[in-house]
C-alpha atoms as a PDB file:
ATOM      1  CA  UNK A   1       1.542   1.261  27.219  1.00  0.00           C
ATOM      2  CA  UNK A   2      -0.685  -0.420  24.761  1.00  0.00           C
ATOM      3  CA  UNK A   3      -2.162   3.080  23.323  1.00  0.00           C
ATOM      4  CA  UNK A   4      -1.134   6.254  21.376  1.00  0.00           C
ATOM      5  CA  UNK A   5      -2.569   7.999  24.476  1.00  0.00           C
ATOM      6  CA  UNK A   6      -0.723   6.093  27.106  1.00  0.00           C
ATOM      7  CA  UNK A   7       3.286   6.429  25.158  1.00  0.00           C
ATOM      8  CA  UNK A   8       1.867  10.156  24.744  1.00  0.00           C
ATOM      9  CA  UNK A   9       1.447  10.899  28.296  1.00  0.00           C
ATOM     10  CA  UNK A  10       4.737   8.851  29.268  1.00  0.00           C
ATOM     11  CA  UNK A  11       6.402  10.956  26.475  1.00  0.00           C
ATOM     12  CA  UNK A  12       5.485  14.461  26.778  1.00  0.00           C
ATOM     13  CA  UNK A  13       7.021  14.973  30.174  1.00  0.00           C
ATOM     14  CA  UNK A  14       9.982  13.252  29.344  1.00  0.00           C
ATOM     15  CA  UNK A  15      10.522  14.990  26.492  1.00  0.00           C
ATOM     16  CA  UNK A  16       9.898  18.814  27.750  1.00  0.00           C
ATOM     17  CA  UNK A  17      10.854  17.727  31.791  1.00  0.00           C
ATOM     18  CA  UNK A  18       7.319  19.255  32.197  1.00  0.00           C
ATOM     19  CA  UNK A  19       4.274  17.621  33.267  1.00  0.00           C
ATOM     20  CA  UNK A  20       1.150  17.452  31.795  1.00  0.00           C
ATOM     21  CA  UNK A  21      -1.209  19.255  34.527  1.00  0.00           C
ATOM     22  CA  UNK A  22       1.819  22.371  34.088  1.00  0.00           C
ATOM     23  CA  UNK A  23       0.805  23.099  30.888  1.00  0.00           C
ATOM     24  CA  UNK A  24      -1.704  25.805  29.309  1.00  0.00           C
ATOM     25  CA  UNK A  25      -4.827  25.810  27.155  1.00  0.00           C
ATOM     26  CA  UNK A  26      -3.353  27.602  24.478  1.00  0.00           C
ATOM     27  CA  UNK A  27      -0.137  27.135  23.156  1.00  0.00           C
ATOM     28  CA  UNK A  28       2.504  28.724  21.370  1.00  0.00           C
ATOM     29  CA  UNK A  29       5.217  26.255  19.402  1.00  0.00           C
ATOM     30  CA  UNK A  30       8.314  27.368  17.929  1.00  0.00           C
ATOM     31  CA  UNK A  31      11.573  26.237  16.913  1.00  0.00           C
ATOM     32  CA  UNK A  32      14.308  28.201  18.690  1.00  0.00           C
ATOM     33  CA  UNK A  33      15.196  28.381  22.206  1.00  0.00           C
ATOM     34  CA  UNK A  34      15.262  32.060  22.549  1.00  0.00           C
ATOM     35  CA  UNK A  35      11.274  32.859  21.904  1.00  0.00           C
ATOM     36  CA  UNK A  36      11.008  30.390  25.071  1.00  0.00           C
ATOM     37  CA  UNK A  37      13.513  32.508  26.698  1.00  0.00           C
ATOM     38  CA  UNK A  38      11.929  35.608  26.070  1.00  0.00           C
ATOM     39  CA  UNK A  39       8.500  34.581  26.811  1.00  0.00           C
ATOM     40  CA  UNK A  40       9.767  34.065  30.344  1.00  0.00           C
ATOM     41  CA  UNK A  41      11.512  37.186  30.829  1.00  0.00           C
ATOM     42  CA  UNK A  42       8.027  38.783  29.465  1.00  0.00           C
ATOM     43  CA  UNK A  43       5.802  37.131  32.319  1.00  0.00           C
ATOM     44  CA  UNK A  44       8.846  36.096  35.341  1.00  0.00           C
ATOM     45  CA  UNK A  45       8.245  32.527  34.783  1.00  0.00           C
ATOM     46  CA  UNK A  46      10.259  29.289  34.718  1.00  0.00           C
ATOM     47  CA  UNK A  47      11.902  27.499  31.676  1.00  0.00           C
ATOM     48  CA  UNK A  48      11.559  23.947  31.789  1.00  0.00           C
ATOM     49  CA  UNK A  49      13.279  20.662  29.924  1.00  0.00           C
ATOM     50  CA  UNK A  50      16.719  22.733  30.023  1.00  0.00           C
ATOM     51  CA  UNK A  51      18.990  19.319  28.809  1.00  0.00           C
ATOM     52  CA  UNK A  52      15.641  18.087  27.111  1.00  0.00           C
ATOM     53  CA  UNK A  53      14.507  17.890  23.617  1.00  0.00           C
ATOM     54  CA  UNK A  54      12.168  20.505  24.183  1.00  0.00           C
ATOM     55  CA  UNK A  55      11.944  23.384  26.521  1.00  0.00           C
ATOM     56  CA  UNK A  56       8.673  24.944  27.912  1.00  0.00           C
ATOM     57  CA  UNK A  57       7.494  28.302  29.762  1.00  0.00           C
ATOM     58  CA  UNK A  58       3.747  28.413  30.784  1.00  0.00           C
ATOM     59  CA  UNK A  59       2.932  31.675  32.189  1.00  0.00           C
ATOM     60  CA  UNK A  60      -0.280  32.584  34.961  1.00  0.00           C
ATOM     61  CA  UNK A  61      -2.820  32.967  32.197  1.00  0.00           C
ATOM     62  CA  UNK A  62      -2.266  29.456  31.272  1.00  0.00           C
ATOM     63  CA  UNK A  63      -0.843  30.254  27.800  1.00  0.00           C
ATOM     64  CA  UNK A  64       2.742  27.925  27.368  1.00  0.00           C
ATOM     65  CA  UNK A  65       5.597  27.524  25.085  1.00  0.00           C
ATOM     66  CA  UNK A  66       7.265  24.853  23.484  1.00  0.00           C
ATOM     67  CA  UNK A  67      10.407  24.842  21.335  1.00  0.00           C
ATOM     68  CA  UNK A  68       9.537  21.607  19.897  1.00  0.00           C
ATOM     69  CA  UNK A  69      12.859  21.792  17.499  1.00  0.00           C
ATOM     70  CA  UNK A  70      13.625  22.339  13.739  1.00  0.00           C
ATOM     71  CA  UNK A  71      11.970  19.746  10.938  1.00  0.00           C
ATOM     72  CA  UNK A  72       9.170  18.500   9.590  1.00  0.00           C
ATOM     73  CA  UNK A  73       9.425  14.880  11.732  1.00  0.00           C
ATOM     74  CA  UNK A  74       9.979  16.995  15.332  1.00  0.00           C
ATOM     75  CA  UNK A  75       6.335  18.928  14.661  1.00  0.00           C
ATOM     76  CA  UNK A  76       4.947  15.789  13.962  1.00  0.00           C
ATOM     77  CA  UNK A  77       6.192  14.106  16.884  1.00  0.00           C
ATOM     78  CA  UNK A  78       4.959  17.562  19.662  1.00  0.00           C
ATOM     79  CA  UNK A  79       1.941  17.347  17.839  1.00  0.00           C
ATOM     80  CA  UNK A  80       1.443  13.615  18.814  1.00  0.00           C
ATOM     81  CA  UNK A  81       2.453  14.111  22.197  1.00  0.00           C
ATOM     82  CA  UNK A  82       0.226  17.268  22.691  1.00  0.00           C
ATOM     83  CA  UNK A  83      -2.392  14.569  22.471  1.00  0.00           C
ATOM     84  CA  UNK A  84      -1.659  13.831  26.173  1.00  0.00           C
ATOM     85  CA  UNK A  85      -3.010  17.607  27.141  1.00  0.00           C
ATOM     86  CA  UNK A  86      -5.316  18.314  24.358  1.00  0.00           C
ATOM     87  CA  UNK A  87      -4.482  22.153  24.448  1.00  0.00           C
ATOM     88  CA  UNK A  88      -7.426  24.215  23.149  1.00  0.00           C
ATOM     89  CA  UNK A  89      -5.865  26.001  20.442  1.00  0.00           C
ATOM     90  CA  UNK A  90      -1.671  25.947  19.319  1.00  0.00           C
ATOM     91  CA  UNK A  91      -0.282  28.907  16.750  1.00  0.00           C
ATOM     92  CA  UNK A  92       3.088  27.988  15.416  1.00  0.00           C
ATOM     93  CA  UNK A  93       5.547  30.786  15.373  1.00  0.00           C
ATOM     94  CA  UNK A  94       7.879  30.061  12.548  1.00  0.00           C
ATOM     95  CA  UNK A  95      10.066  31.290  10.106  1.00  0.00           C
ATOM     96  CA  UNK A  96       9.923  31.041   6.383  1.00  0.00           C
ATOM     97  CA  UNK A  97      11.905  32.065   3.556  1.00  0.00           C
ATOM     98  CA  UNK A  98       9.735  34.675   1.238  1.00  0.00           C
ATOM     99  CA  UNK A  99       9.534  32.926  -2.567  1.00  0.00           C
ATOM    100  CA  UNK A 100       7.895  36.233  -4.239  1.00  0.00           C
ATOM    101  CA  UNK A 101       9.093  39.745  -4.671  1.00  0.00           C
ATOM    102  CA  UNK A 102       6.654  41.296  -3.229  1.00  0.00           C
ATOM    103  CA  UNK A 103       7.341  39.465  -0.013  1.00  0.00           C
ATOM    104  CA  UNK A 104      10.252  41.351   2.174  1.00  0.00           C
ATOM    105  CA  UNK A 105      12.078  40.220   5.484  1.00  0.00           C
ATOM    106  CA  UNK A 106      10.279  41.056   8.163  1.00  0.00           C
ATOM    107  CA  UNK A 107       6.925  40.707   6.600  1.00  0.00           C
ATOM    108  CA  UNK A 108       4.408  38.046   7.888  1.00  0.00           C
ATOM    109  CA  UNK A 109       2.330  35.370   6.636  1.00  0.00           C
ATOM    110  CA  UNK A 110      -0.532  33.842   7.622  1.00  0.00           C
ATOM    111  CA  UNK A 111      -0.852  30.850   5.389  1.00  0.00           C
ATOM    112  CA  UNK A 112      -4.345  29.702   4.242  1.00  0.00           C
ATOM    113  CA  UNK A 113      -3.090  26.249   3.554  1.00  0.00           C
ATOM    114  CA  UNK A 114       1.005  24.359   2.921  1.00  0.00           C
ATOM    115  CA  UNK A 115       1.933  22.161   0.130  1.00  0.00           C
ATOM    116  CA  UNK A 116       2.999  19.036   1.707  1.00  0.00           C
ATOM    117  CA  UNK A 117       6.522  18.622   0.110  1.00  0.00           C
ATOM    118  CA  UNK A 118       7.863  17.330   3.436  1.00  0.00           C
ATOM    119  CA  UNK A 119       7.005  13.443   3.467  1.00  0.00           C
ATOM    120  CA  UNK A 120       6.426  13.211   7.399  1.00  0.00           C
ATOM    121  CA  UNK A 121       2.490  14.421   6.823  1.00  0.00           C
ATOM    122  CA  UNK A 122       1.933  11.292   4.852  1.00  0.00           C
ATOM    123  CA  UNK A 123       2.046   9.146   7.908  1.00  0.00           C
ATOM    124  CA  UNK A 124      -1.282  11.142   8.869  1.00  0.00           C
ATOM    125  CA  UNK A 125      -3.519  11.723   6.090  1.00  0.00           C
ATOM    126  CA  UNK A 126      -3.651  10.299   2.132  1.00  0.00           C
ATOM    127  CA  UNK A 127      -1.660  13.282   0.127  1.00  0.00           C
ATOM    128  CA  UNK A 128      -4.991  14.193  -1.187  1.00  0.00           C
ATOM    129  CA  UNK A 129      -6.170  15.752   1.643  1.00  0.00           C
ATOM    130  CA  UNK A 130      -4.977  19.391   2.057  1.00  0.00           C
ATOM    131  CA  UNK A 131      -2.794  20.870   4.700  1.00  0.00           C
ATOM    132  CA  UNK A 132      -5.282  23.651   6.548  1.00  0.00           C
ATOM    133  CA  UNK A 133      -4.936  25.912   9.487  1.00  0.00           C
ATOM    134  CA  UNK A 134      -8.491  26.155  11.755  1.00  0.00           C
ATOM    135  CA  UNK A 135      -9.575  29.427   9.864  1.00  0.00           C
ATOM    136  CA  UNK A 136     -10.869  31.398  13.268  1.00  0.00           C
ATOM    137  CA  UNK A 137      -7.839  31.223  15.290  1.00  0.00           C
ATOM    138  CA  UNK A 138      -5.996  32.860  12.217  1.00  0.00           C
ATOM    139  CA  UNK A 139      -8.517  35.780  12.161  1.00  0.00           C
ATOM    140  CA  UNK A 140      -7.614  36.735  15.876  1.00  0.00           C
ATOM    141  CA  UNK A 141      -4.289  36.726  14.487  1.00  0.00           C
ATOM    142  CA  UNK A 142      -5.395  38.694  11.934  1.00  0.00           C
ATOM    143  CA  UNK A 143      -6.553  41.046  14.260  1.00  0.00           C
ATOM    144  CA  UNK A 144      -3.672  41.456  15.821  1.00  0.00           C
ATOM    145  CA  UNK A 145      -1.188  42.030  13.089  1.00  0.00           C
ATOM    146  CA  UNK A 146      -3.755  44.627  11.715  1.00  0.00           C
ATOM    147  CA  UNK A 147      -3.611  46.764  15.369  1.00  0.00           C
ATOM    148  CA  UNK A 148      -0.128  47.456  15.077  1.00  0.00           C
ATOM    149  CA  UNK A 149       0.009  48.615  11.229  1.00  0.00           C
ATOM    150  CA  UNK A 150       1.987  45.497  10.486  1.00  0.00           C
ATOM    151  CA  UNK A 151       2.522  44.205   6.927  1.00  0.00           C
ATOM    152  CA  UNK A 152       1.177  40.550   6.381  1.00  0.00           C
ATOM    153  CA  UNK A 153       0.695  38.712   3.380  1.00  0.00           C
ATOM    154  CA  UNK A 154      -1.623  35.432   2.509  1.00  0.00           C
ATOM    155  CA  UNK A 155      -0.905  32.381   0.629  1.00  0.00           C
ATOM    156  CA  UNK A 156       0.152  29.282   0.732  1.00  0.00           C
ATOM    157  CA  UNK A 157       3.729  28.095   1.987  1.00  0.00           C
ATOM    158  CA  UNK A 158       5.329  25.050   0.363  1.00  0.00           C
ATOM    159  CA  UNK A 159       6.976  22.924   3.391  1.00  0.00           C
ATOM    160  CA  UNK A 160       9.866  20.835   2.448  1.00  0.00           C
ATOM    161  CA  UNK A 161      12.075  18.520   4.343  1.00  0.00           C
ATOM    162  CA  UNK A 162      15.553  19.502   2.533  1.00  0.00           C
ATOM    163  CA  UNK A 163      17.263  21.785   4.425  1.00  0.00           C
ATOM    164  CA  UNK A 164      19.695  22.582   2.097  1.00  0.00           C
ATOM    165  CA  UNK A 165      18.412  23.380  -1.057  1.00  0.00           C
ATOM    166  CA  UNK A 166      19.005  26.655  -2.379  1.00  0.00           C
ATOM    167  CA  UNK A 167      21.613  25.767  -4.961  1.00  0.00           C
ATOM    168  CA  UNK A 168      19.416  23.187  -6.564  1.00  0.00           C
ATOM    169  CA  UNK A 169      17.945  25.585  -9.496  1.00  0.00           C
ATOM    170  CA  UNK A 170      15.411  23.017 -10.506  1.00  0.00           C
ATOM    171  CA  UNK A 171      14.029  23.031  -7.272  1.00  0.00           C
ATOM    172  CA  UNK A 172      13.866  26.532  -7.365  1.00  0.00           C
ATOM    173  CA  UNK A 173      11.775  26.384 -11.085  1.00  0.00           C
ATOM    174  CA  UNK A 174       9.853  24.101  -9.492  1.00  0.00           C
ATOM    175  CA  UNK A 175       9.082  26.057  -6.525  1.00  0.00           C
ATOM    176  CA  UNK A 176       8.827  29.117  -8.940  1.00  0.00           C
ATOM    177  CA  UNK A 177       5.893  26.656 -10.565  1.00  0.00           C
ATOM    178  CA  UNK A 178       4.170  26.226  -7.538  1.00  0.00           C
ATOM    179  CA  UNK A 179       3.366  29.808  -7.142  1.00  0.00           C
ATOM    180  CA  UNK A 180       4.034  29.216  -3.267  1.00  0.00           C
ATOM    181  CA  UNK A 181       4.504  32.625  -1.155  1.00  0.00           C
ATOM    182  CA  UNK A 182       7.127  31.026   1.233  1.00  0.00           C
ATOM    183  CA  UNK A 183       8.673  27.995   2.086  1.00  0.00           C
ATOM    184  CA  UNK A 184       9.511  26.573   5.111  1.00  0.00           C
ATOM    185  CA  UNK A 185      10.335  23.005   7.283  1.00  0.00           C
ATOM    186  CA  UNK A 186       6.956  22.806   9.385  1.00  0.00           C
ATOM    187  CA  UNK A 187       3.955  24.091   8.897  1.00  0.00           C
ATOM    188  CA  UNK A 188       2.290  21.823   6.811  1.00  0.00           C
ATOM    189  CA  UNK A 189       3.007  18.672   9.451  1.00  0.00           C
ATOM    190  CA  UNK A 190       1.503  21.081  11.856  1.00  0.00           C
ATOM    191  CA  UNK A 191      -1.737  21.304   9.529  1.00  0.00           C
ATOM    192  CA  UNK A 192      -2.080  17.403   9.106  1.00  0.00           C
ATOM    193  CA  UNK A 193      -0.979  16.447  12.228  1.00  0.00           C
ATOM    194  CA  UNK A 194      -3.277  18.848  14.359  1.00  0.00           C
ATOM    195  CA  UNK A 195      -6.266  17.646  11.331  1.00  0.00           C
ATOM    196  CA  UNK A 196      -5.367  13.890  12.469  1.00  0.00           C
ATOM    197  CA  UNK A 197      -5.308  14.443  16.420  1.00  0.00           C
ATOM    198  CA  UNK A 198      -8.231  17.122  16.067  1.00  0.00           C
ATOM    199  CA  UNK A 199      -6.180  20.082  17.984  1.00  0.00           C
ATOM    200  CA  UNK A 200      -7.033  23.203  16.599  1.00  0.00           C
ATOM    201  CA  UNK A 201      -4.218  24.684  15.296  1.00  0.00           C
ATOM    202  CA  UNK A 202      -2.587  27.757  12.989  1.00  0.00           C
ATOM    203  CA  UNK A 203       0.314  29.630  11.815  1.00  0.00           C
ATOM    204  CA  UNK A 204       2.014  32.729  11.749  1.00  0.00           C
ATOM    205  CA  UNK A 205       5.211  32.667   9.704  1.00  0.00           C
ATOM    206  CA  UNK A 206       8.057  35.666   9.831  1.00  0.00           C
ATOM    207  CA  UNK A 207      10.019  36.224   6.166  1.00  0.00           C
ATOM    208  CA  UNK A 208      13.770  35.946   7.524  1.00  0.00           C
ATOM    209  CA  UNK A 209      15.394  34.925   4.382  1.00  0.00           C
ATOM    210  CA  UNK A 210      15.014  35.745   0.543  1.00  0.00           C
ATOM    211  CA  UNK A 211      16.149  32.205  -0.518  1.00  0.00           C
ATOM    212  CA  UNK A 212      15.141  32.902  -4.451  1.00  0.00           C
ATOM    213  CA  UNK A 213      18.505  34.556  -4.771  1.00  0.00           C
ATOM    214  CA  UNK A 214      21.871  34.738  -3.714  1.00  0.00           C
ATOM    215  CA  UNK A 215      22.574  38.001  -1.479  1.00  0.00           C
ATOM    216  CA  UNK A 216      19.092  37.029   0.172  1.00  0.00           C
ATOM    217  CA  UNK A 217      20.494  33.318   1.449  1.00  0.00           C
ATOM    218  CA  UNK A 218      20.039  33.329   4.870  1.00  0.00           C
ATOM    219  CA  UNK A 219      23.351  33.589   7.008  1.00  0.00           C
ATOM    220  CA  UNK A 220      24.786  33.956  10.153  1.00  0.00           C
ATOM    221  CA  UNK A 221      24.815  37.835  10.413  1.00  0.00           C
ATOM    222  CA  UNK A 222      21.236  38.452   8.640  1.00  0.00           C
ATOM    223  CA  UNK A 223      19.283  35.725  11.046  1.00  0.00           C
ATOM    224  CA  UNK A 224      20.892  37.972  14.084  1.00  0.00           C
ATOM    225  CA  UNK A 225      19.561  41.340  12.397  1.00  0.00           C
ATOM    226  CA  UNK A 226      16.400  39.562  11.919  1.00  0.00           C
ATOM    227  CA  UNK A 227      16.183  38.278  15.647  1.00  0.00           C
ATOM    228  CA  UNK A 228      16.721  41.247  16.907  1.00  0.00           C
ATOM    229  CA  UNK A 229      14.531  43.520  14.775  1.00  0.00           C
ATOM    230  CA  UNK A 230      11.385  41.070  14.381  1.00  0.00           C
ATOM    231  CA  UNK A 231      11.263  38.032  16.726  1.00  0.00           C
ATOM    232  CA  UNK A 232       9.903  40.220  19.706  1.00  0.00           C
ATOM    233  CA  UNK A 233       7.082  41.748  18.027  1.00  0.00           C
ATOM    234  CA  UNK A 234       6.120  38.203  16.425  1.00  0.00           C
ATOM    235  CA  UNK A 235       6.496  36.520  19.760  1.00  0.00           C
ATOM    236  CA  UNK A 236       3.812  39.745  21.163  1.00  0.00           C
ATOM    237  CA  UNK A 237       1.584  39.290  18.388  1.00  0.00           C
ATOM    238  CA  UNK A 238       1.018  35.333  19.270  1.00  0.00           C
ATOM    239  CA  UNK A 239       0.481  36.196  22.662  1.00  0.00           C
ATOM    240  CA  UNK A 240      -1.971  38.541  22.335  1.00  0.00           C
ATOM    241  CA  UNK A 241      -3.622  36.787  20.121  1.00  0.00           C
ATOM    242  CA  UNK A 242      -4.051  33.541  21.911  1.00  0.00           C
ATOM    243  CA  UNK A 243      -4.887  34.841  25.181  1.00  0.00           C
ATOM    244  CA  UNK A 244      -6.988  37.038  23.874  1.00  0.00           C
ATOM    245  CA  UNK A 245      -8.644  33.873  22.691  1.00  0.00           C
ATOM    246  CA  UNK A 246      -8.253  31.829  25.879  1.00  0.00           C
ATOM    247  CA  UNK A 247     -10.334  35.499  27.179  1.00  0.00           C
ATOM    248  CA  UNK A 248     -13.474  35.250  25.377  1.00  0.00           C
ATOM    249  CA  UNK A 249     -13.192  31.238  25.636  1.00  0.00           C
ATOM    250  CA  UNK A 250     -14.313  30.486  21.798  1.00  0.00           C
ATOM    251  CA  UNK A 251     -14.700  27.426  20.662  1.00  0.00           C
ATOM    252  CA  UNK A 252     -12.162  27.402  17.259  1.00  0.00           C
ATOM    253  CA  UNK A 253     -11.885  22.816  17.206  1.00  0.00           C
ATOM    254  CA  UNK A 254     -12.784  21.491  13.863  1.00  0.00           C
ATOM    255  CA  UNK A 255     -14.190  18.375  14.055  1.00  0.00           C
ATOM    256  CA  UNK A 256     -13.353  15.103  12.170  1.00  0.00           C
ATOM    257  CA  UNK A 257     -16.526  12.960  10.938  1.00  0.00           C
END
């Protein structure tokens, strides 16, 4: 295996126990085994890579999932390996913790760019250049949130690789600084890394923690009320909005010169 192509195709079935011609067009990442679940309870298909890294569910309208894992070096290493399919389009469905007040759990964001606070993205691209999502996949996304009389917000999300930071008040007046609208562990690897192996590539983040102040830490109790009050509806709004995509078959790649 003397290329990045060659470990990538060795890799990506080992690491999801799926192989490459089993997986979808479009594709959904996330970091938590029960949107996988869920997604094939929605169509009656199979989960795959059970004992893996990763687990996958692709269903008959060639959309798939991936939980690809929590951290900043784990989306940089699924989108490597994607590299071995070349999906057409992914939309990362994370979740963030809401830096402003007017930013409530259970509201959504669709950021228009991430701070690169994480480190990993620097493997990929000088820090000048700025963490972006491909602008027309988020407008179907848009479109989607908008149906249902959702809240959403814009902005930009700072993504760190600390994942325990909340006590660290200067880190929080720095953050406060920033002006970010959310922070999170991933989406600005997914940016840089989708930029670097040209997959097209966006993000729709759901506010499960207030991480600004105390009562709003995130906690055992309040990620369960947040599971079961929000992931299904974020999970439905990805998959409309990338097979509505895959549907009208538009092209969304930017290209690198």
């Amino acid at each position: 295996m003397k290329t990045k192509l060659d470990i990538a195709k060795n890799w990506l079935p080992r690491y999801t126990g799926t192989q490459i011609d089993e997986f979808g067009d479009y594709m959904l990442l996330t970091n938590f085994y029960n949107y996988v679940e869920n997604f094939a309870e929605k169509f009656n298909c199979d989960v795959k890579g059970i004992g893996r890294p990763m687990q996958t569910a692709t269903n008959t309208n060639g959309l798939s999932i991936i939980n690809f894992g929590i951290g900043s070096a784990n989306a940089a290493t699924i989108m490597d390996l994607l590299i071995a399919r070349q999906p057409k389009g992914i939309l990362f469905l994370g979740k963030c913790g809401g830096l402003k007040k007017s930013t409530e759990i259970g509201h959504f964001i669709l950021p228009i760019a991430a701070i690169r606070g994480e480190g990993t993205s620097n493997d990929y691209a000088p820090p000048e250049v700025p963490a972006l999502p491909s602008f027309k996949l988020h407008k179907f996304v848009s479109q989607k949130i908008v149906e249902r009389n959702l809240e959403y917000r814009t902005g930009v999300v700072y993504t760190t690789n600390r994942r325990l930071w909340e006590w660290d008040e200067d880190f929080k007046a720095y953050l406060r600084h920033l002006g970010a609208i959310g922070i999170d562990m991933e989406t600005a690897t997914v940016f840089v890394v989708g930029y670097a192996n040209q997959i097209a590539r966006g993000a729709l983040l759901l506010v499960s923690d207030l991480p600004m102040i105390p009562e709003g830490i995130k906690t055992e109790e309040l990620d369960k009320e947040v599971t079961r009050q929000f992931v299904d509806i974020h999970l439905s709004i990805g998959i409309e909005a990338m097979t509505q995509i895959g549907e009208r078959g538009e092209k969304i790649k930017h290209f690198t010169y």
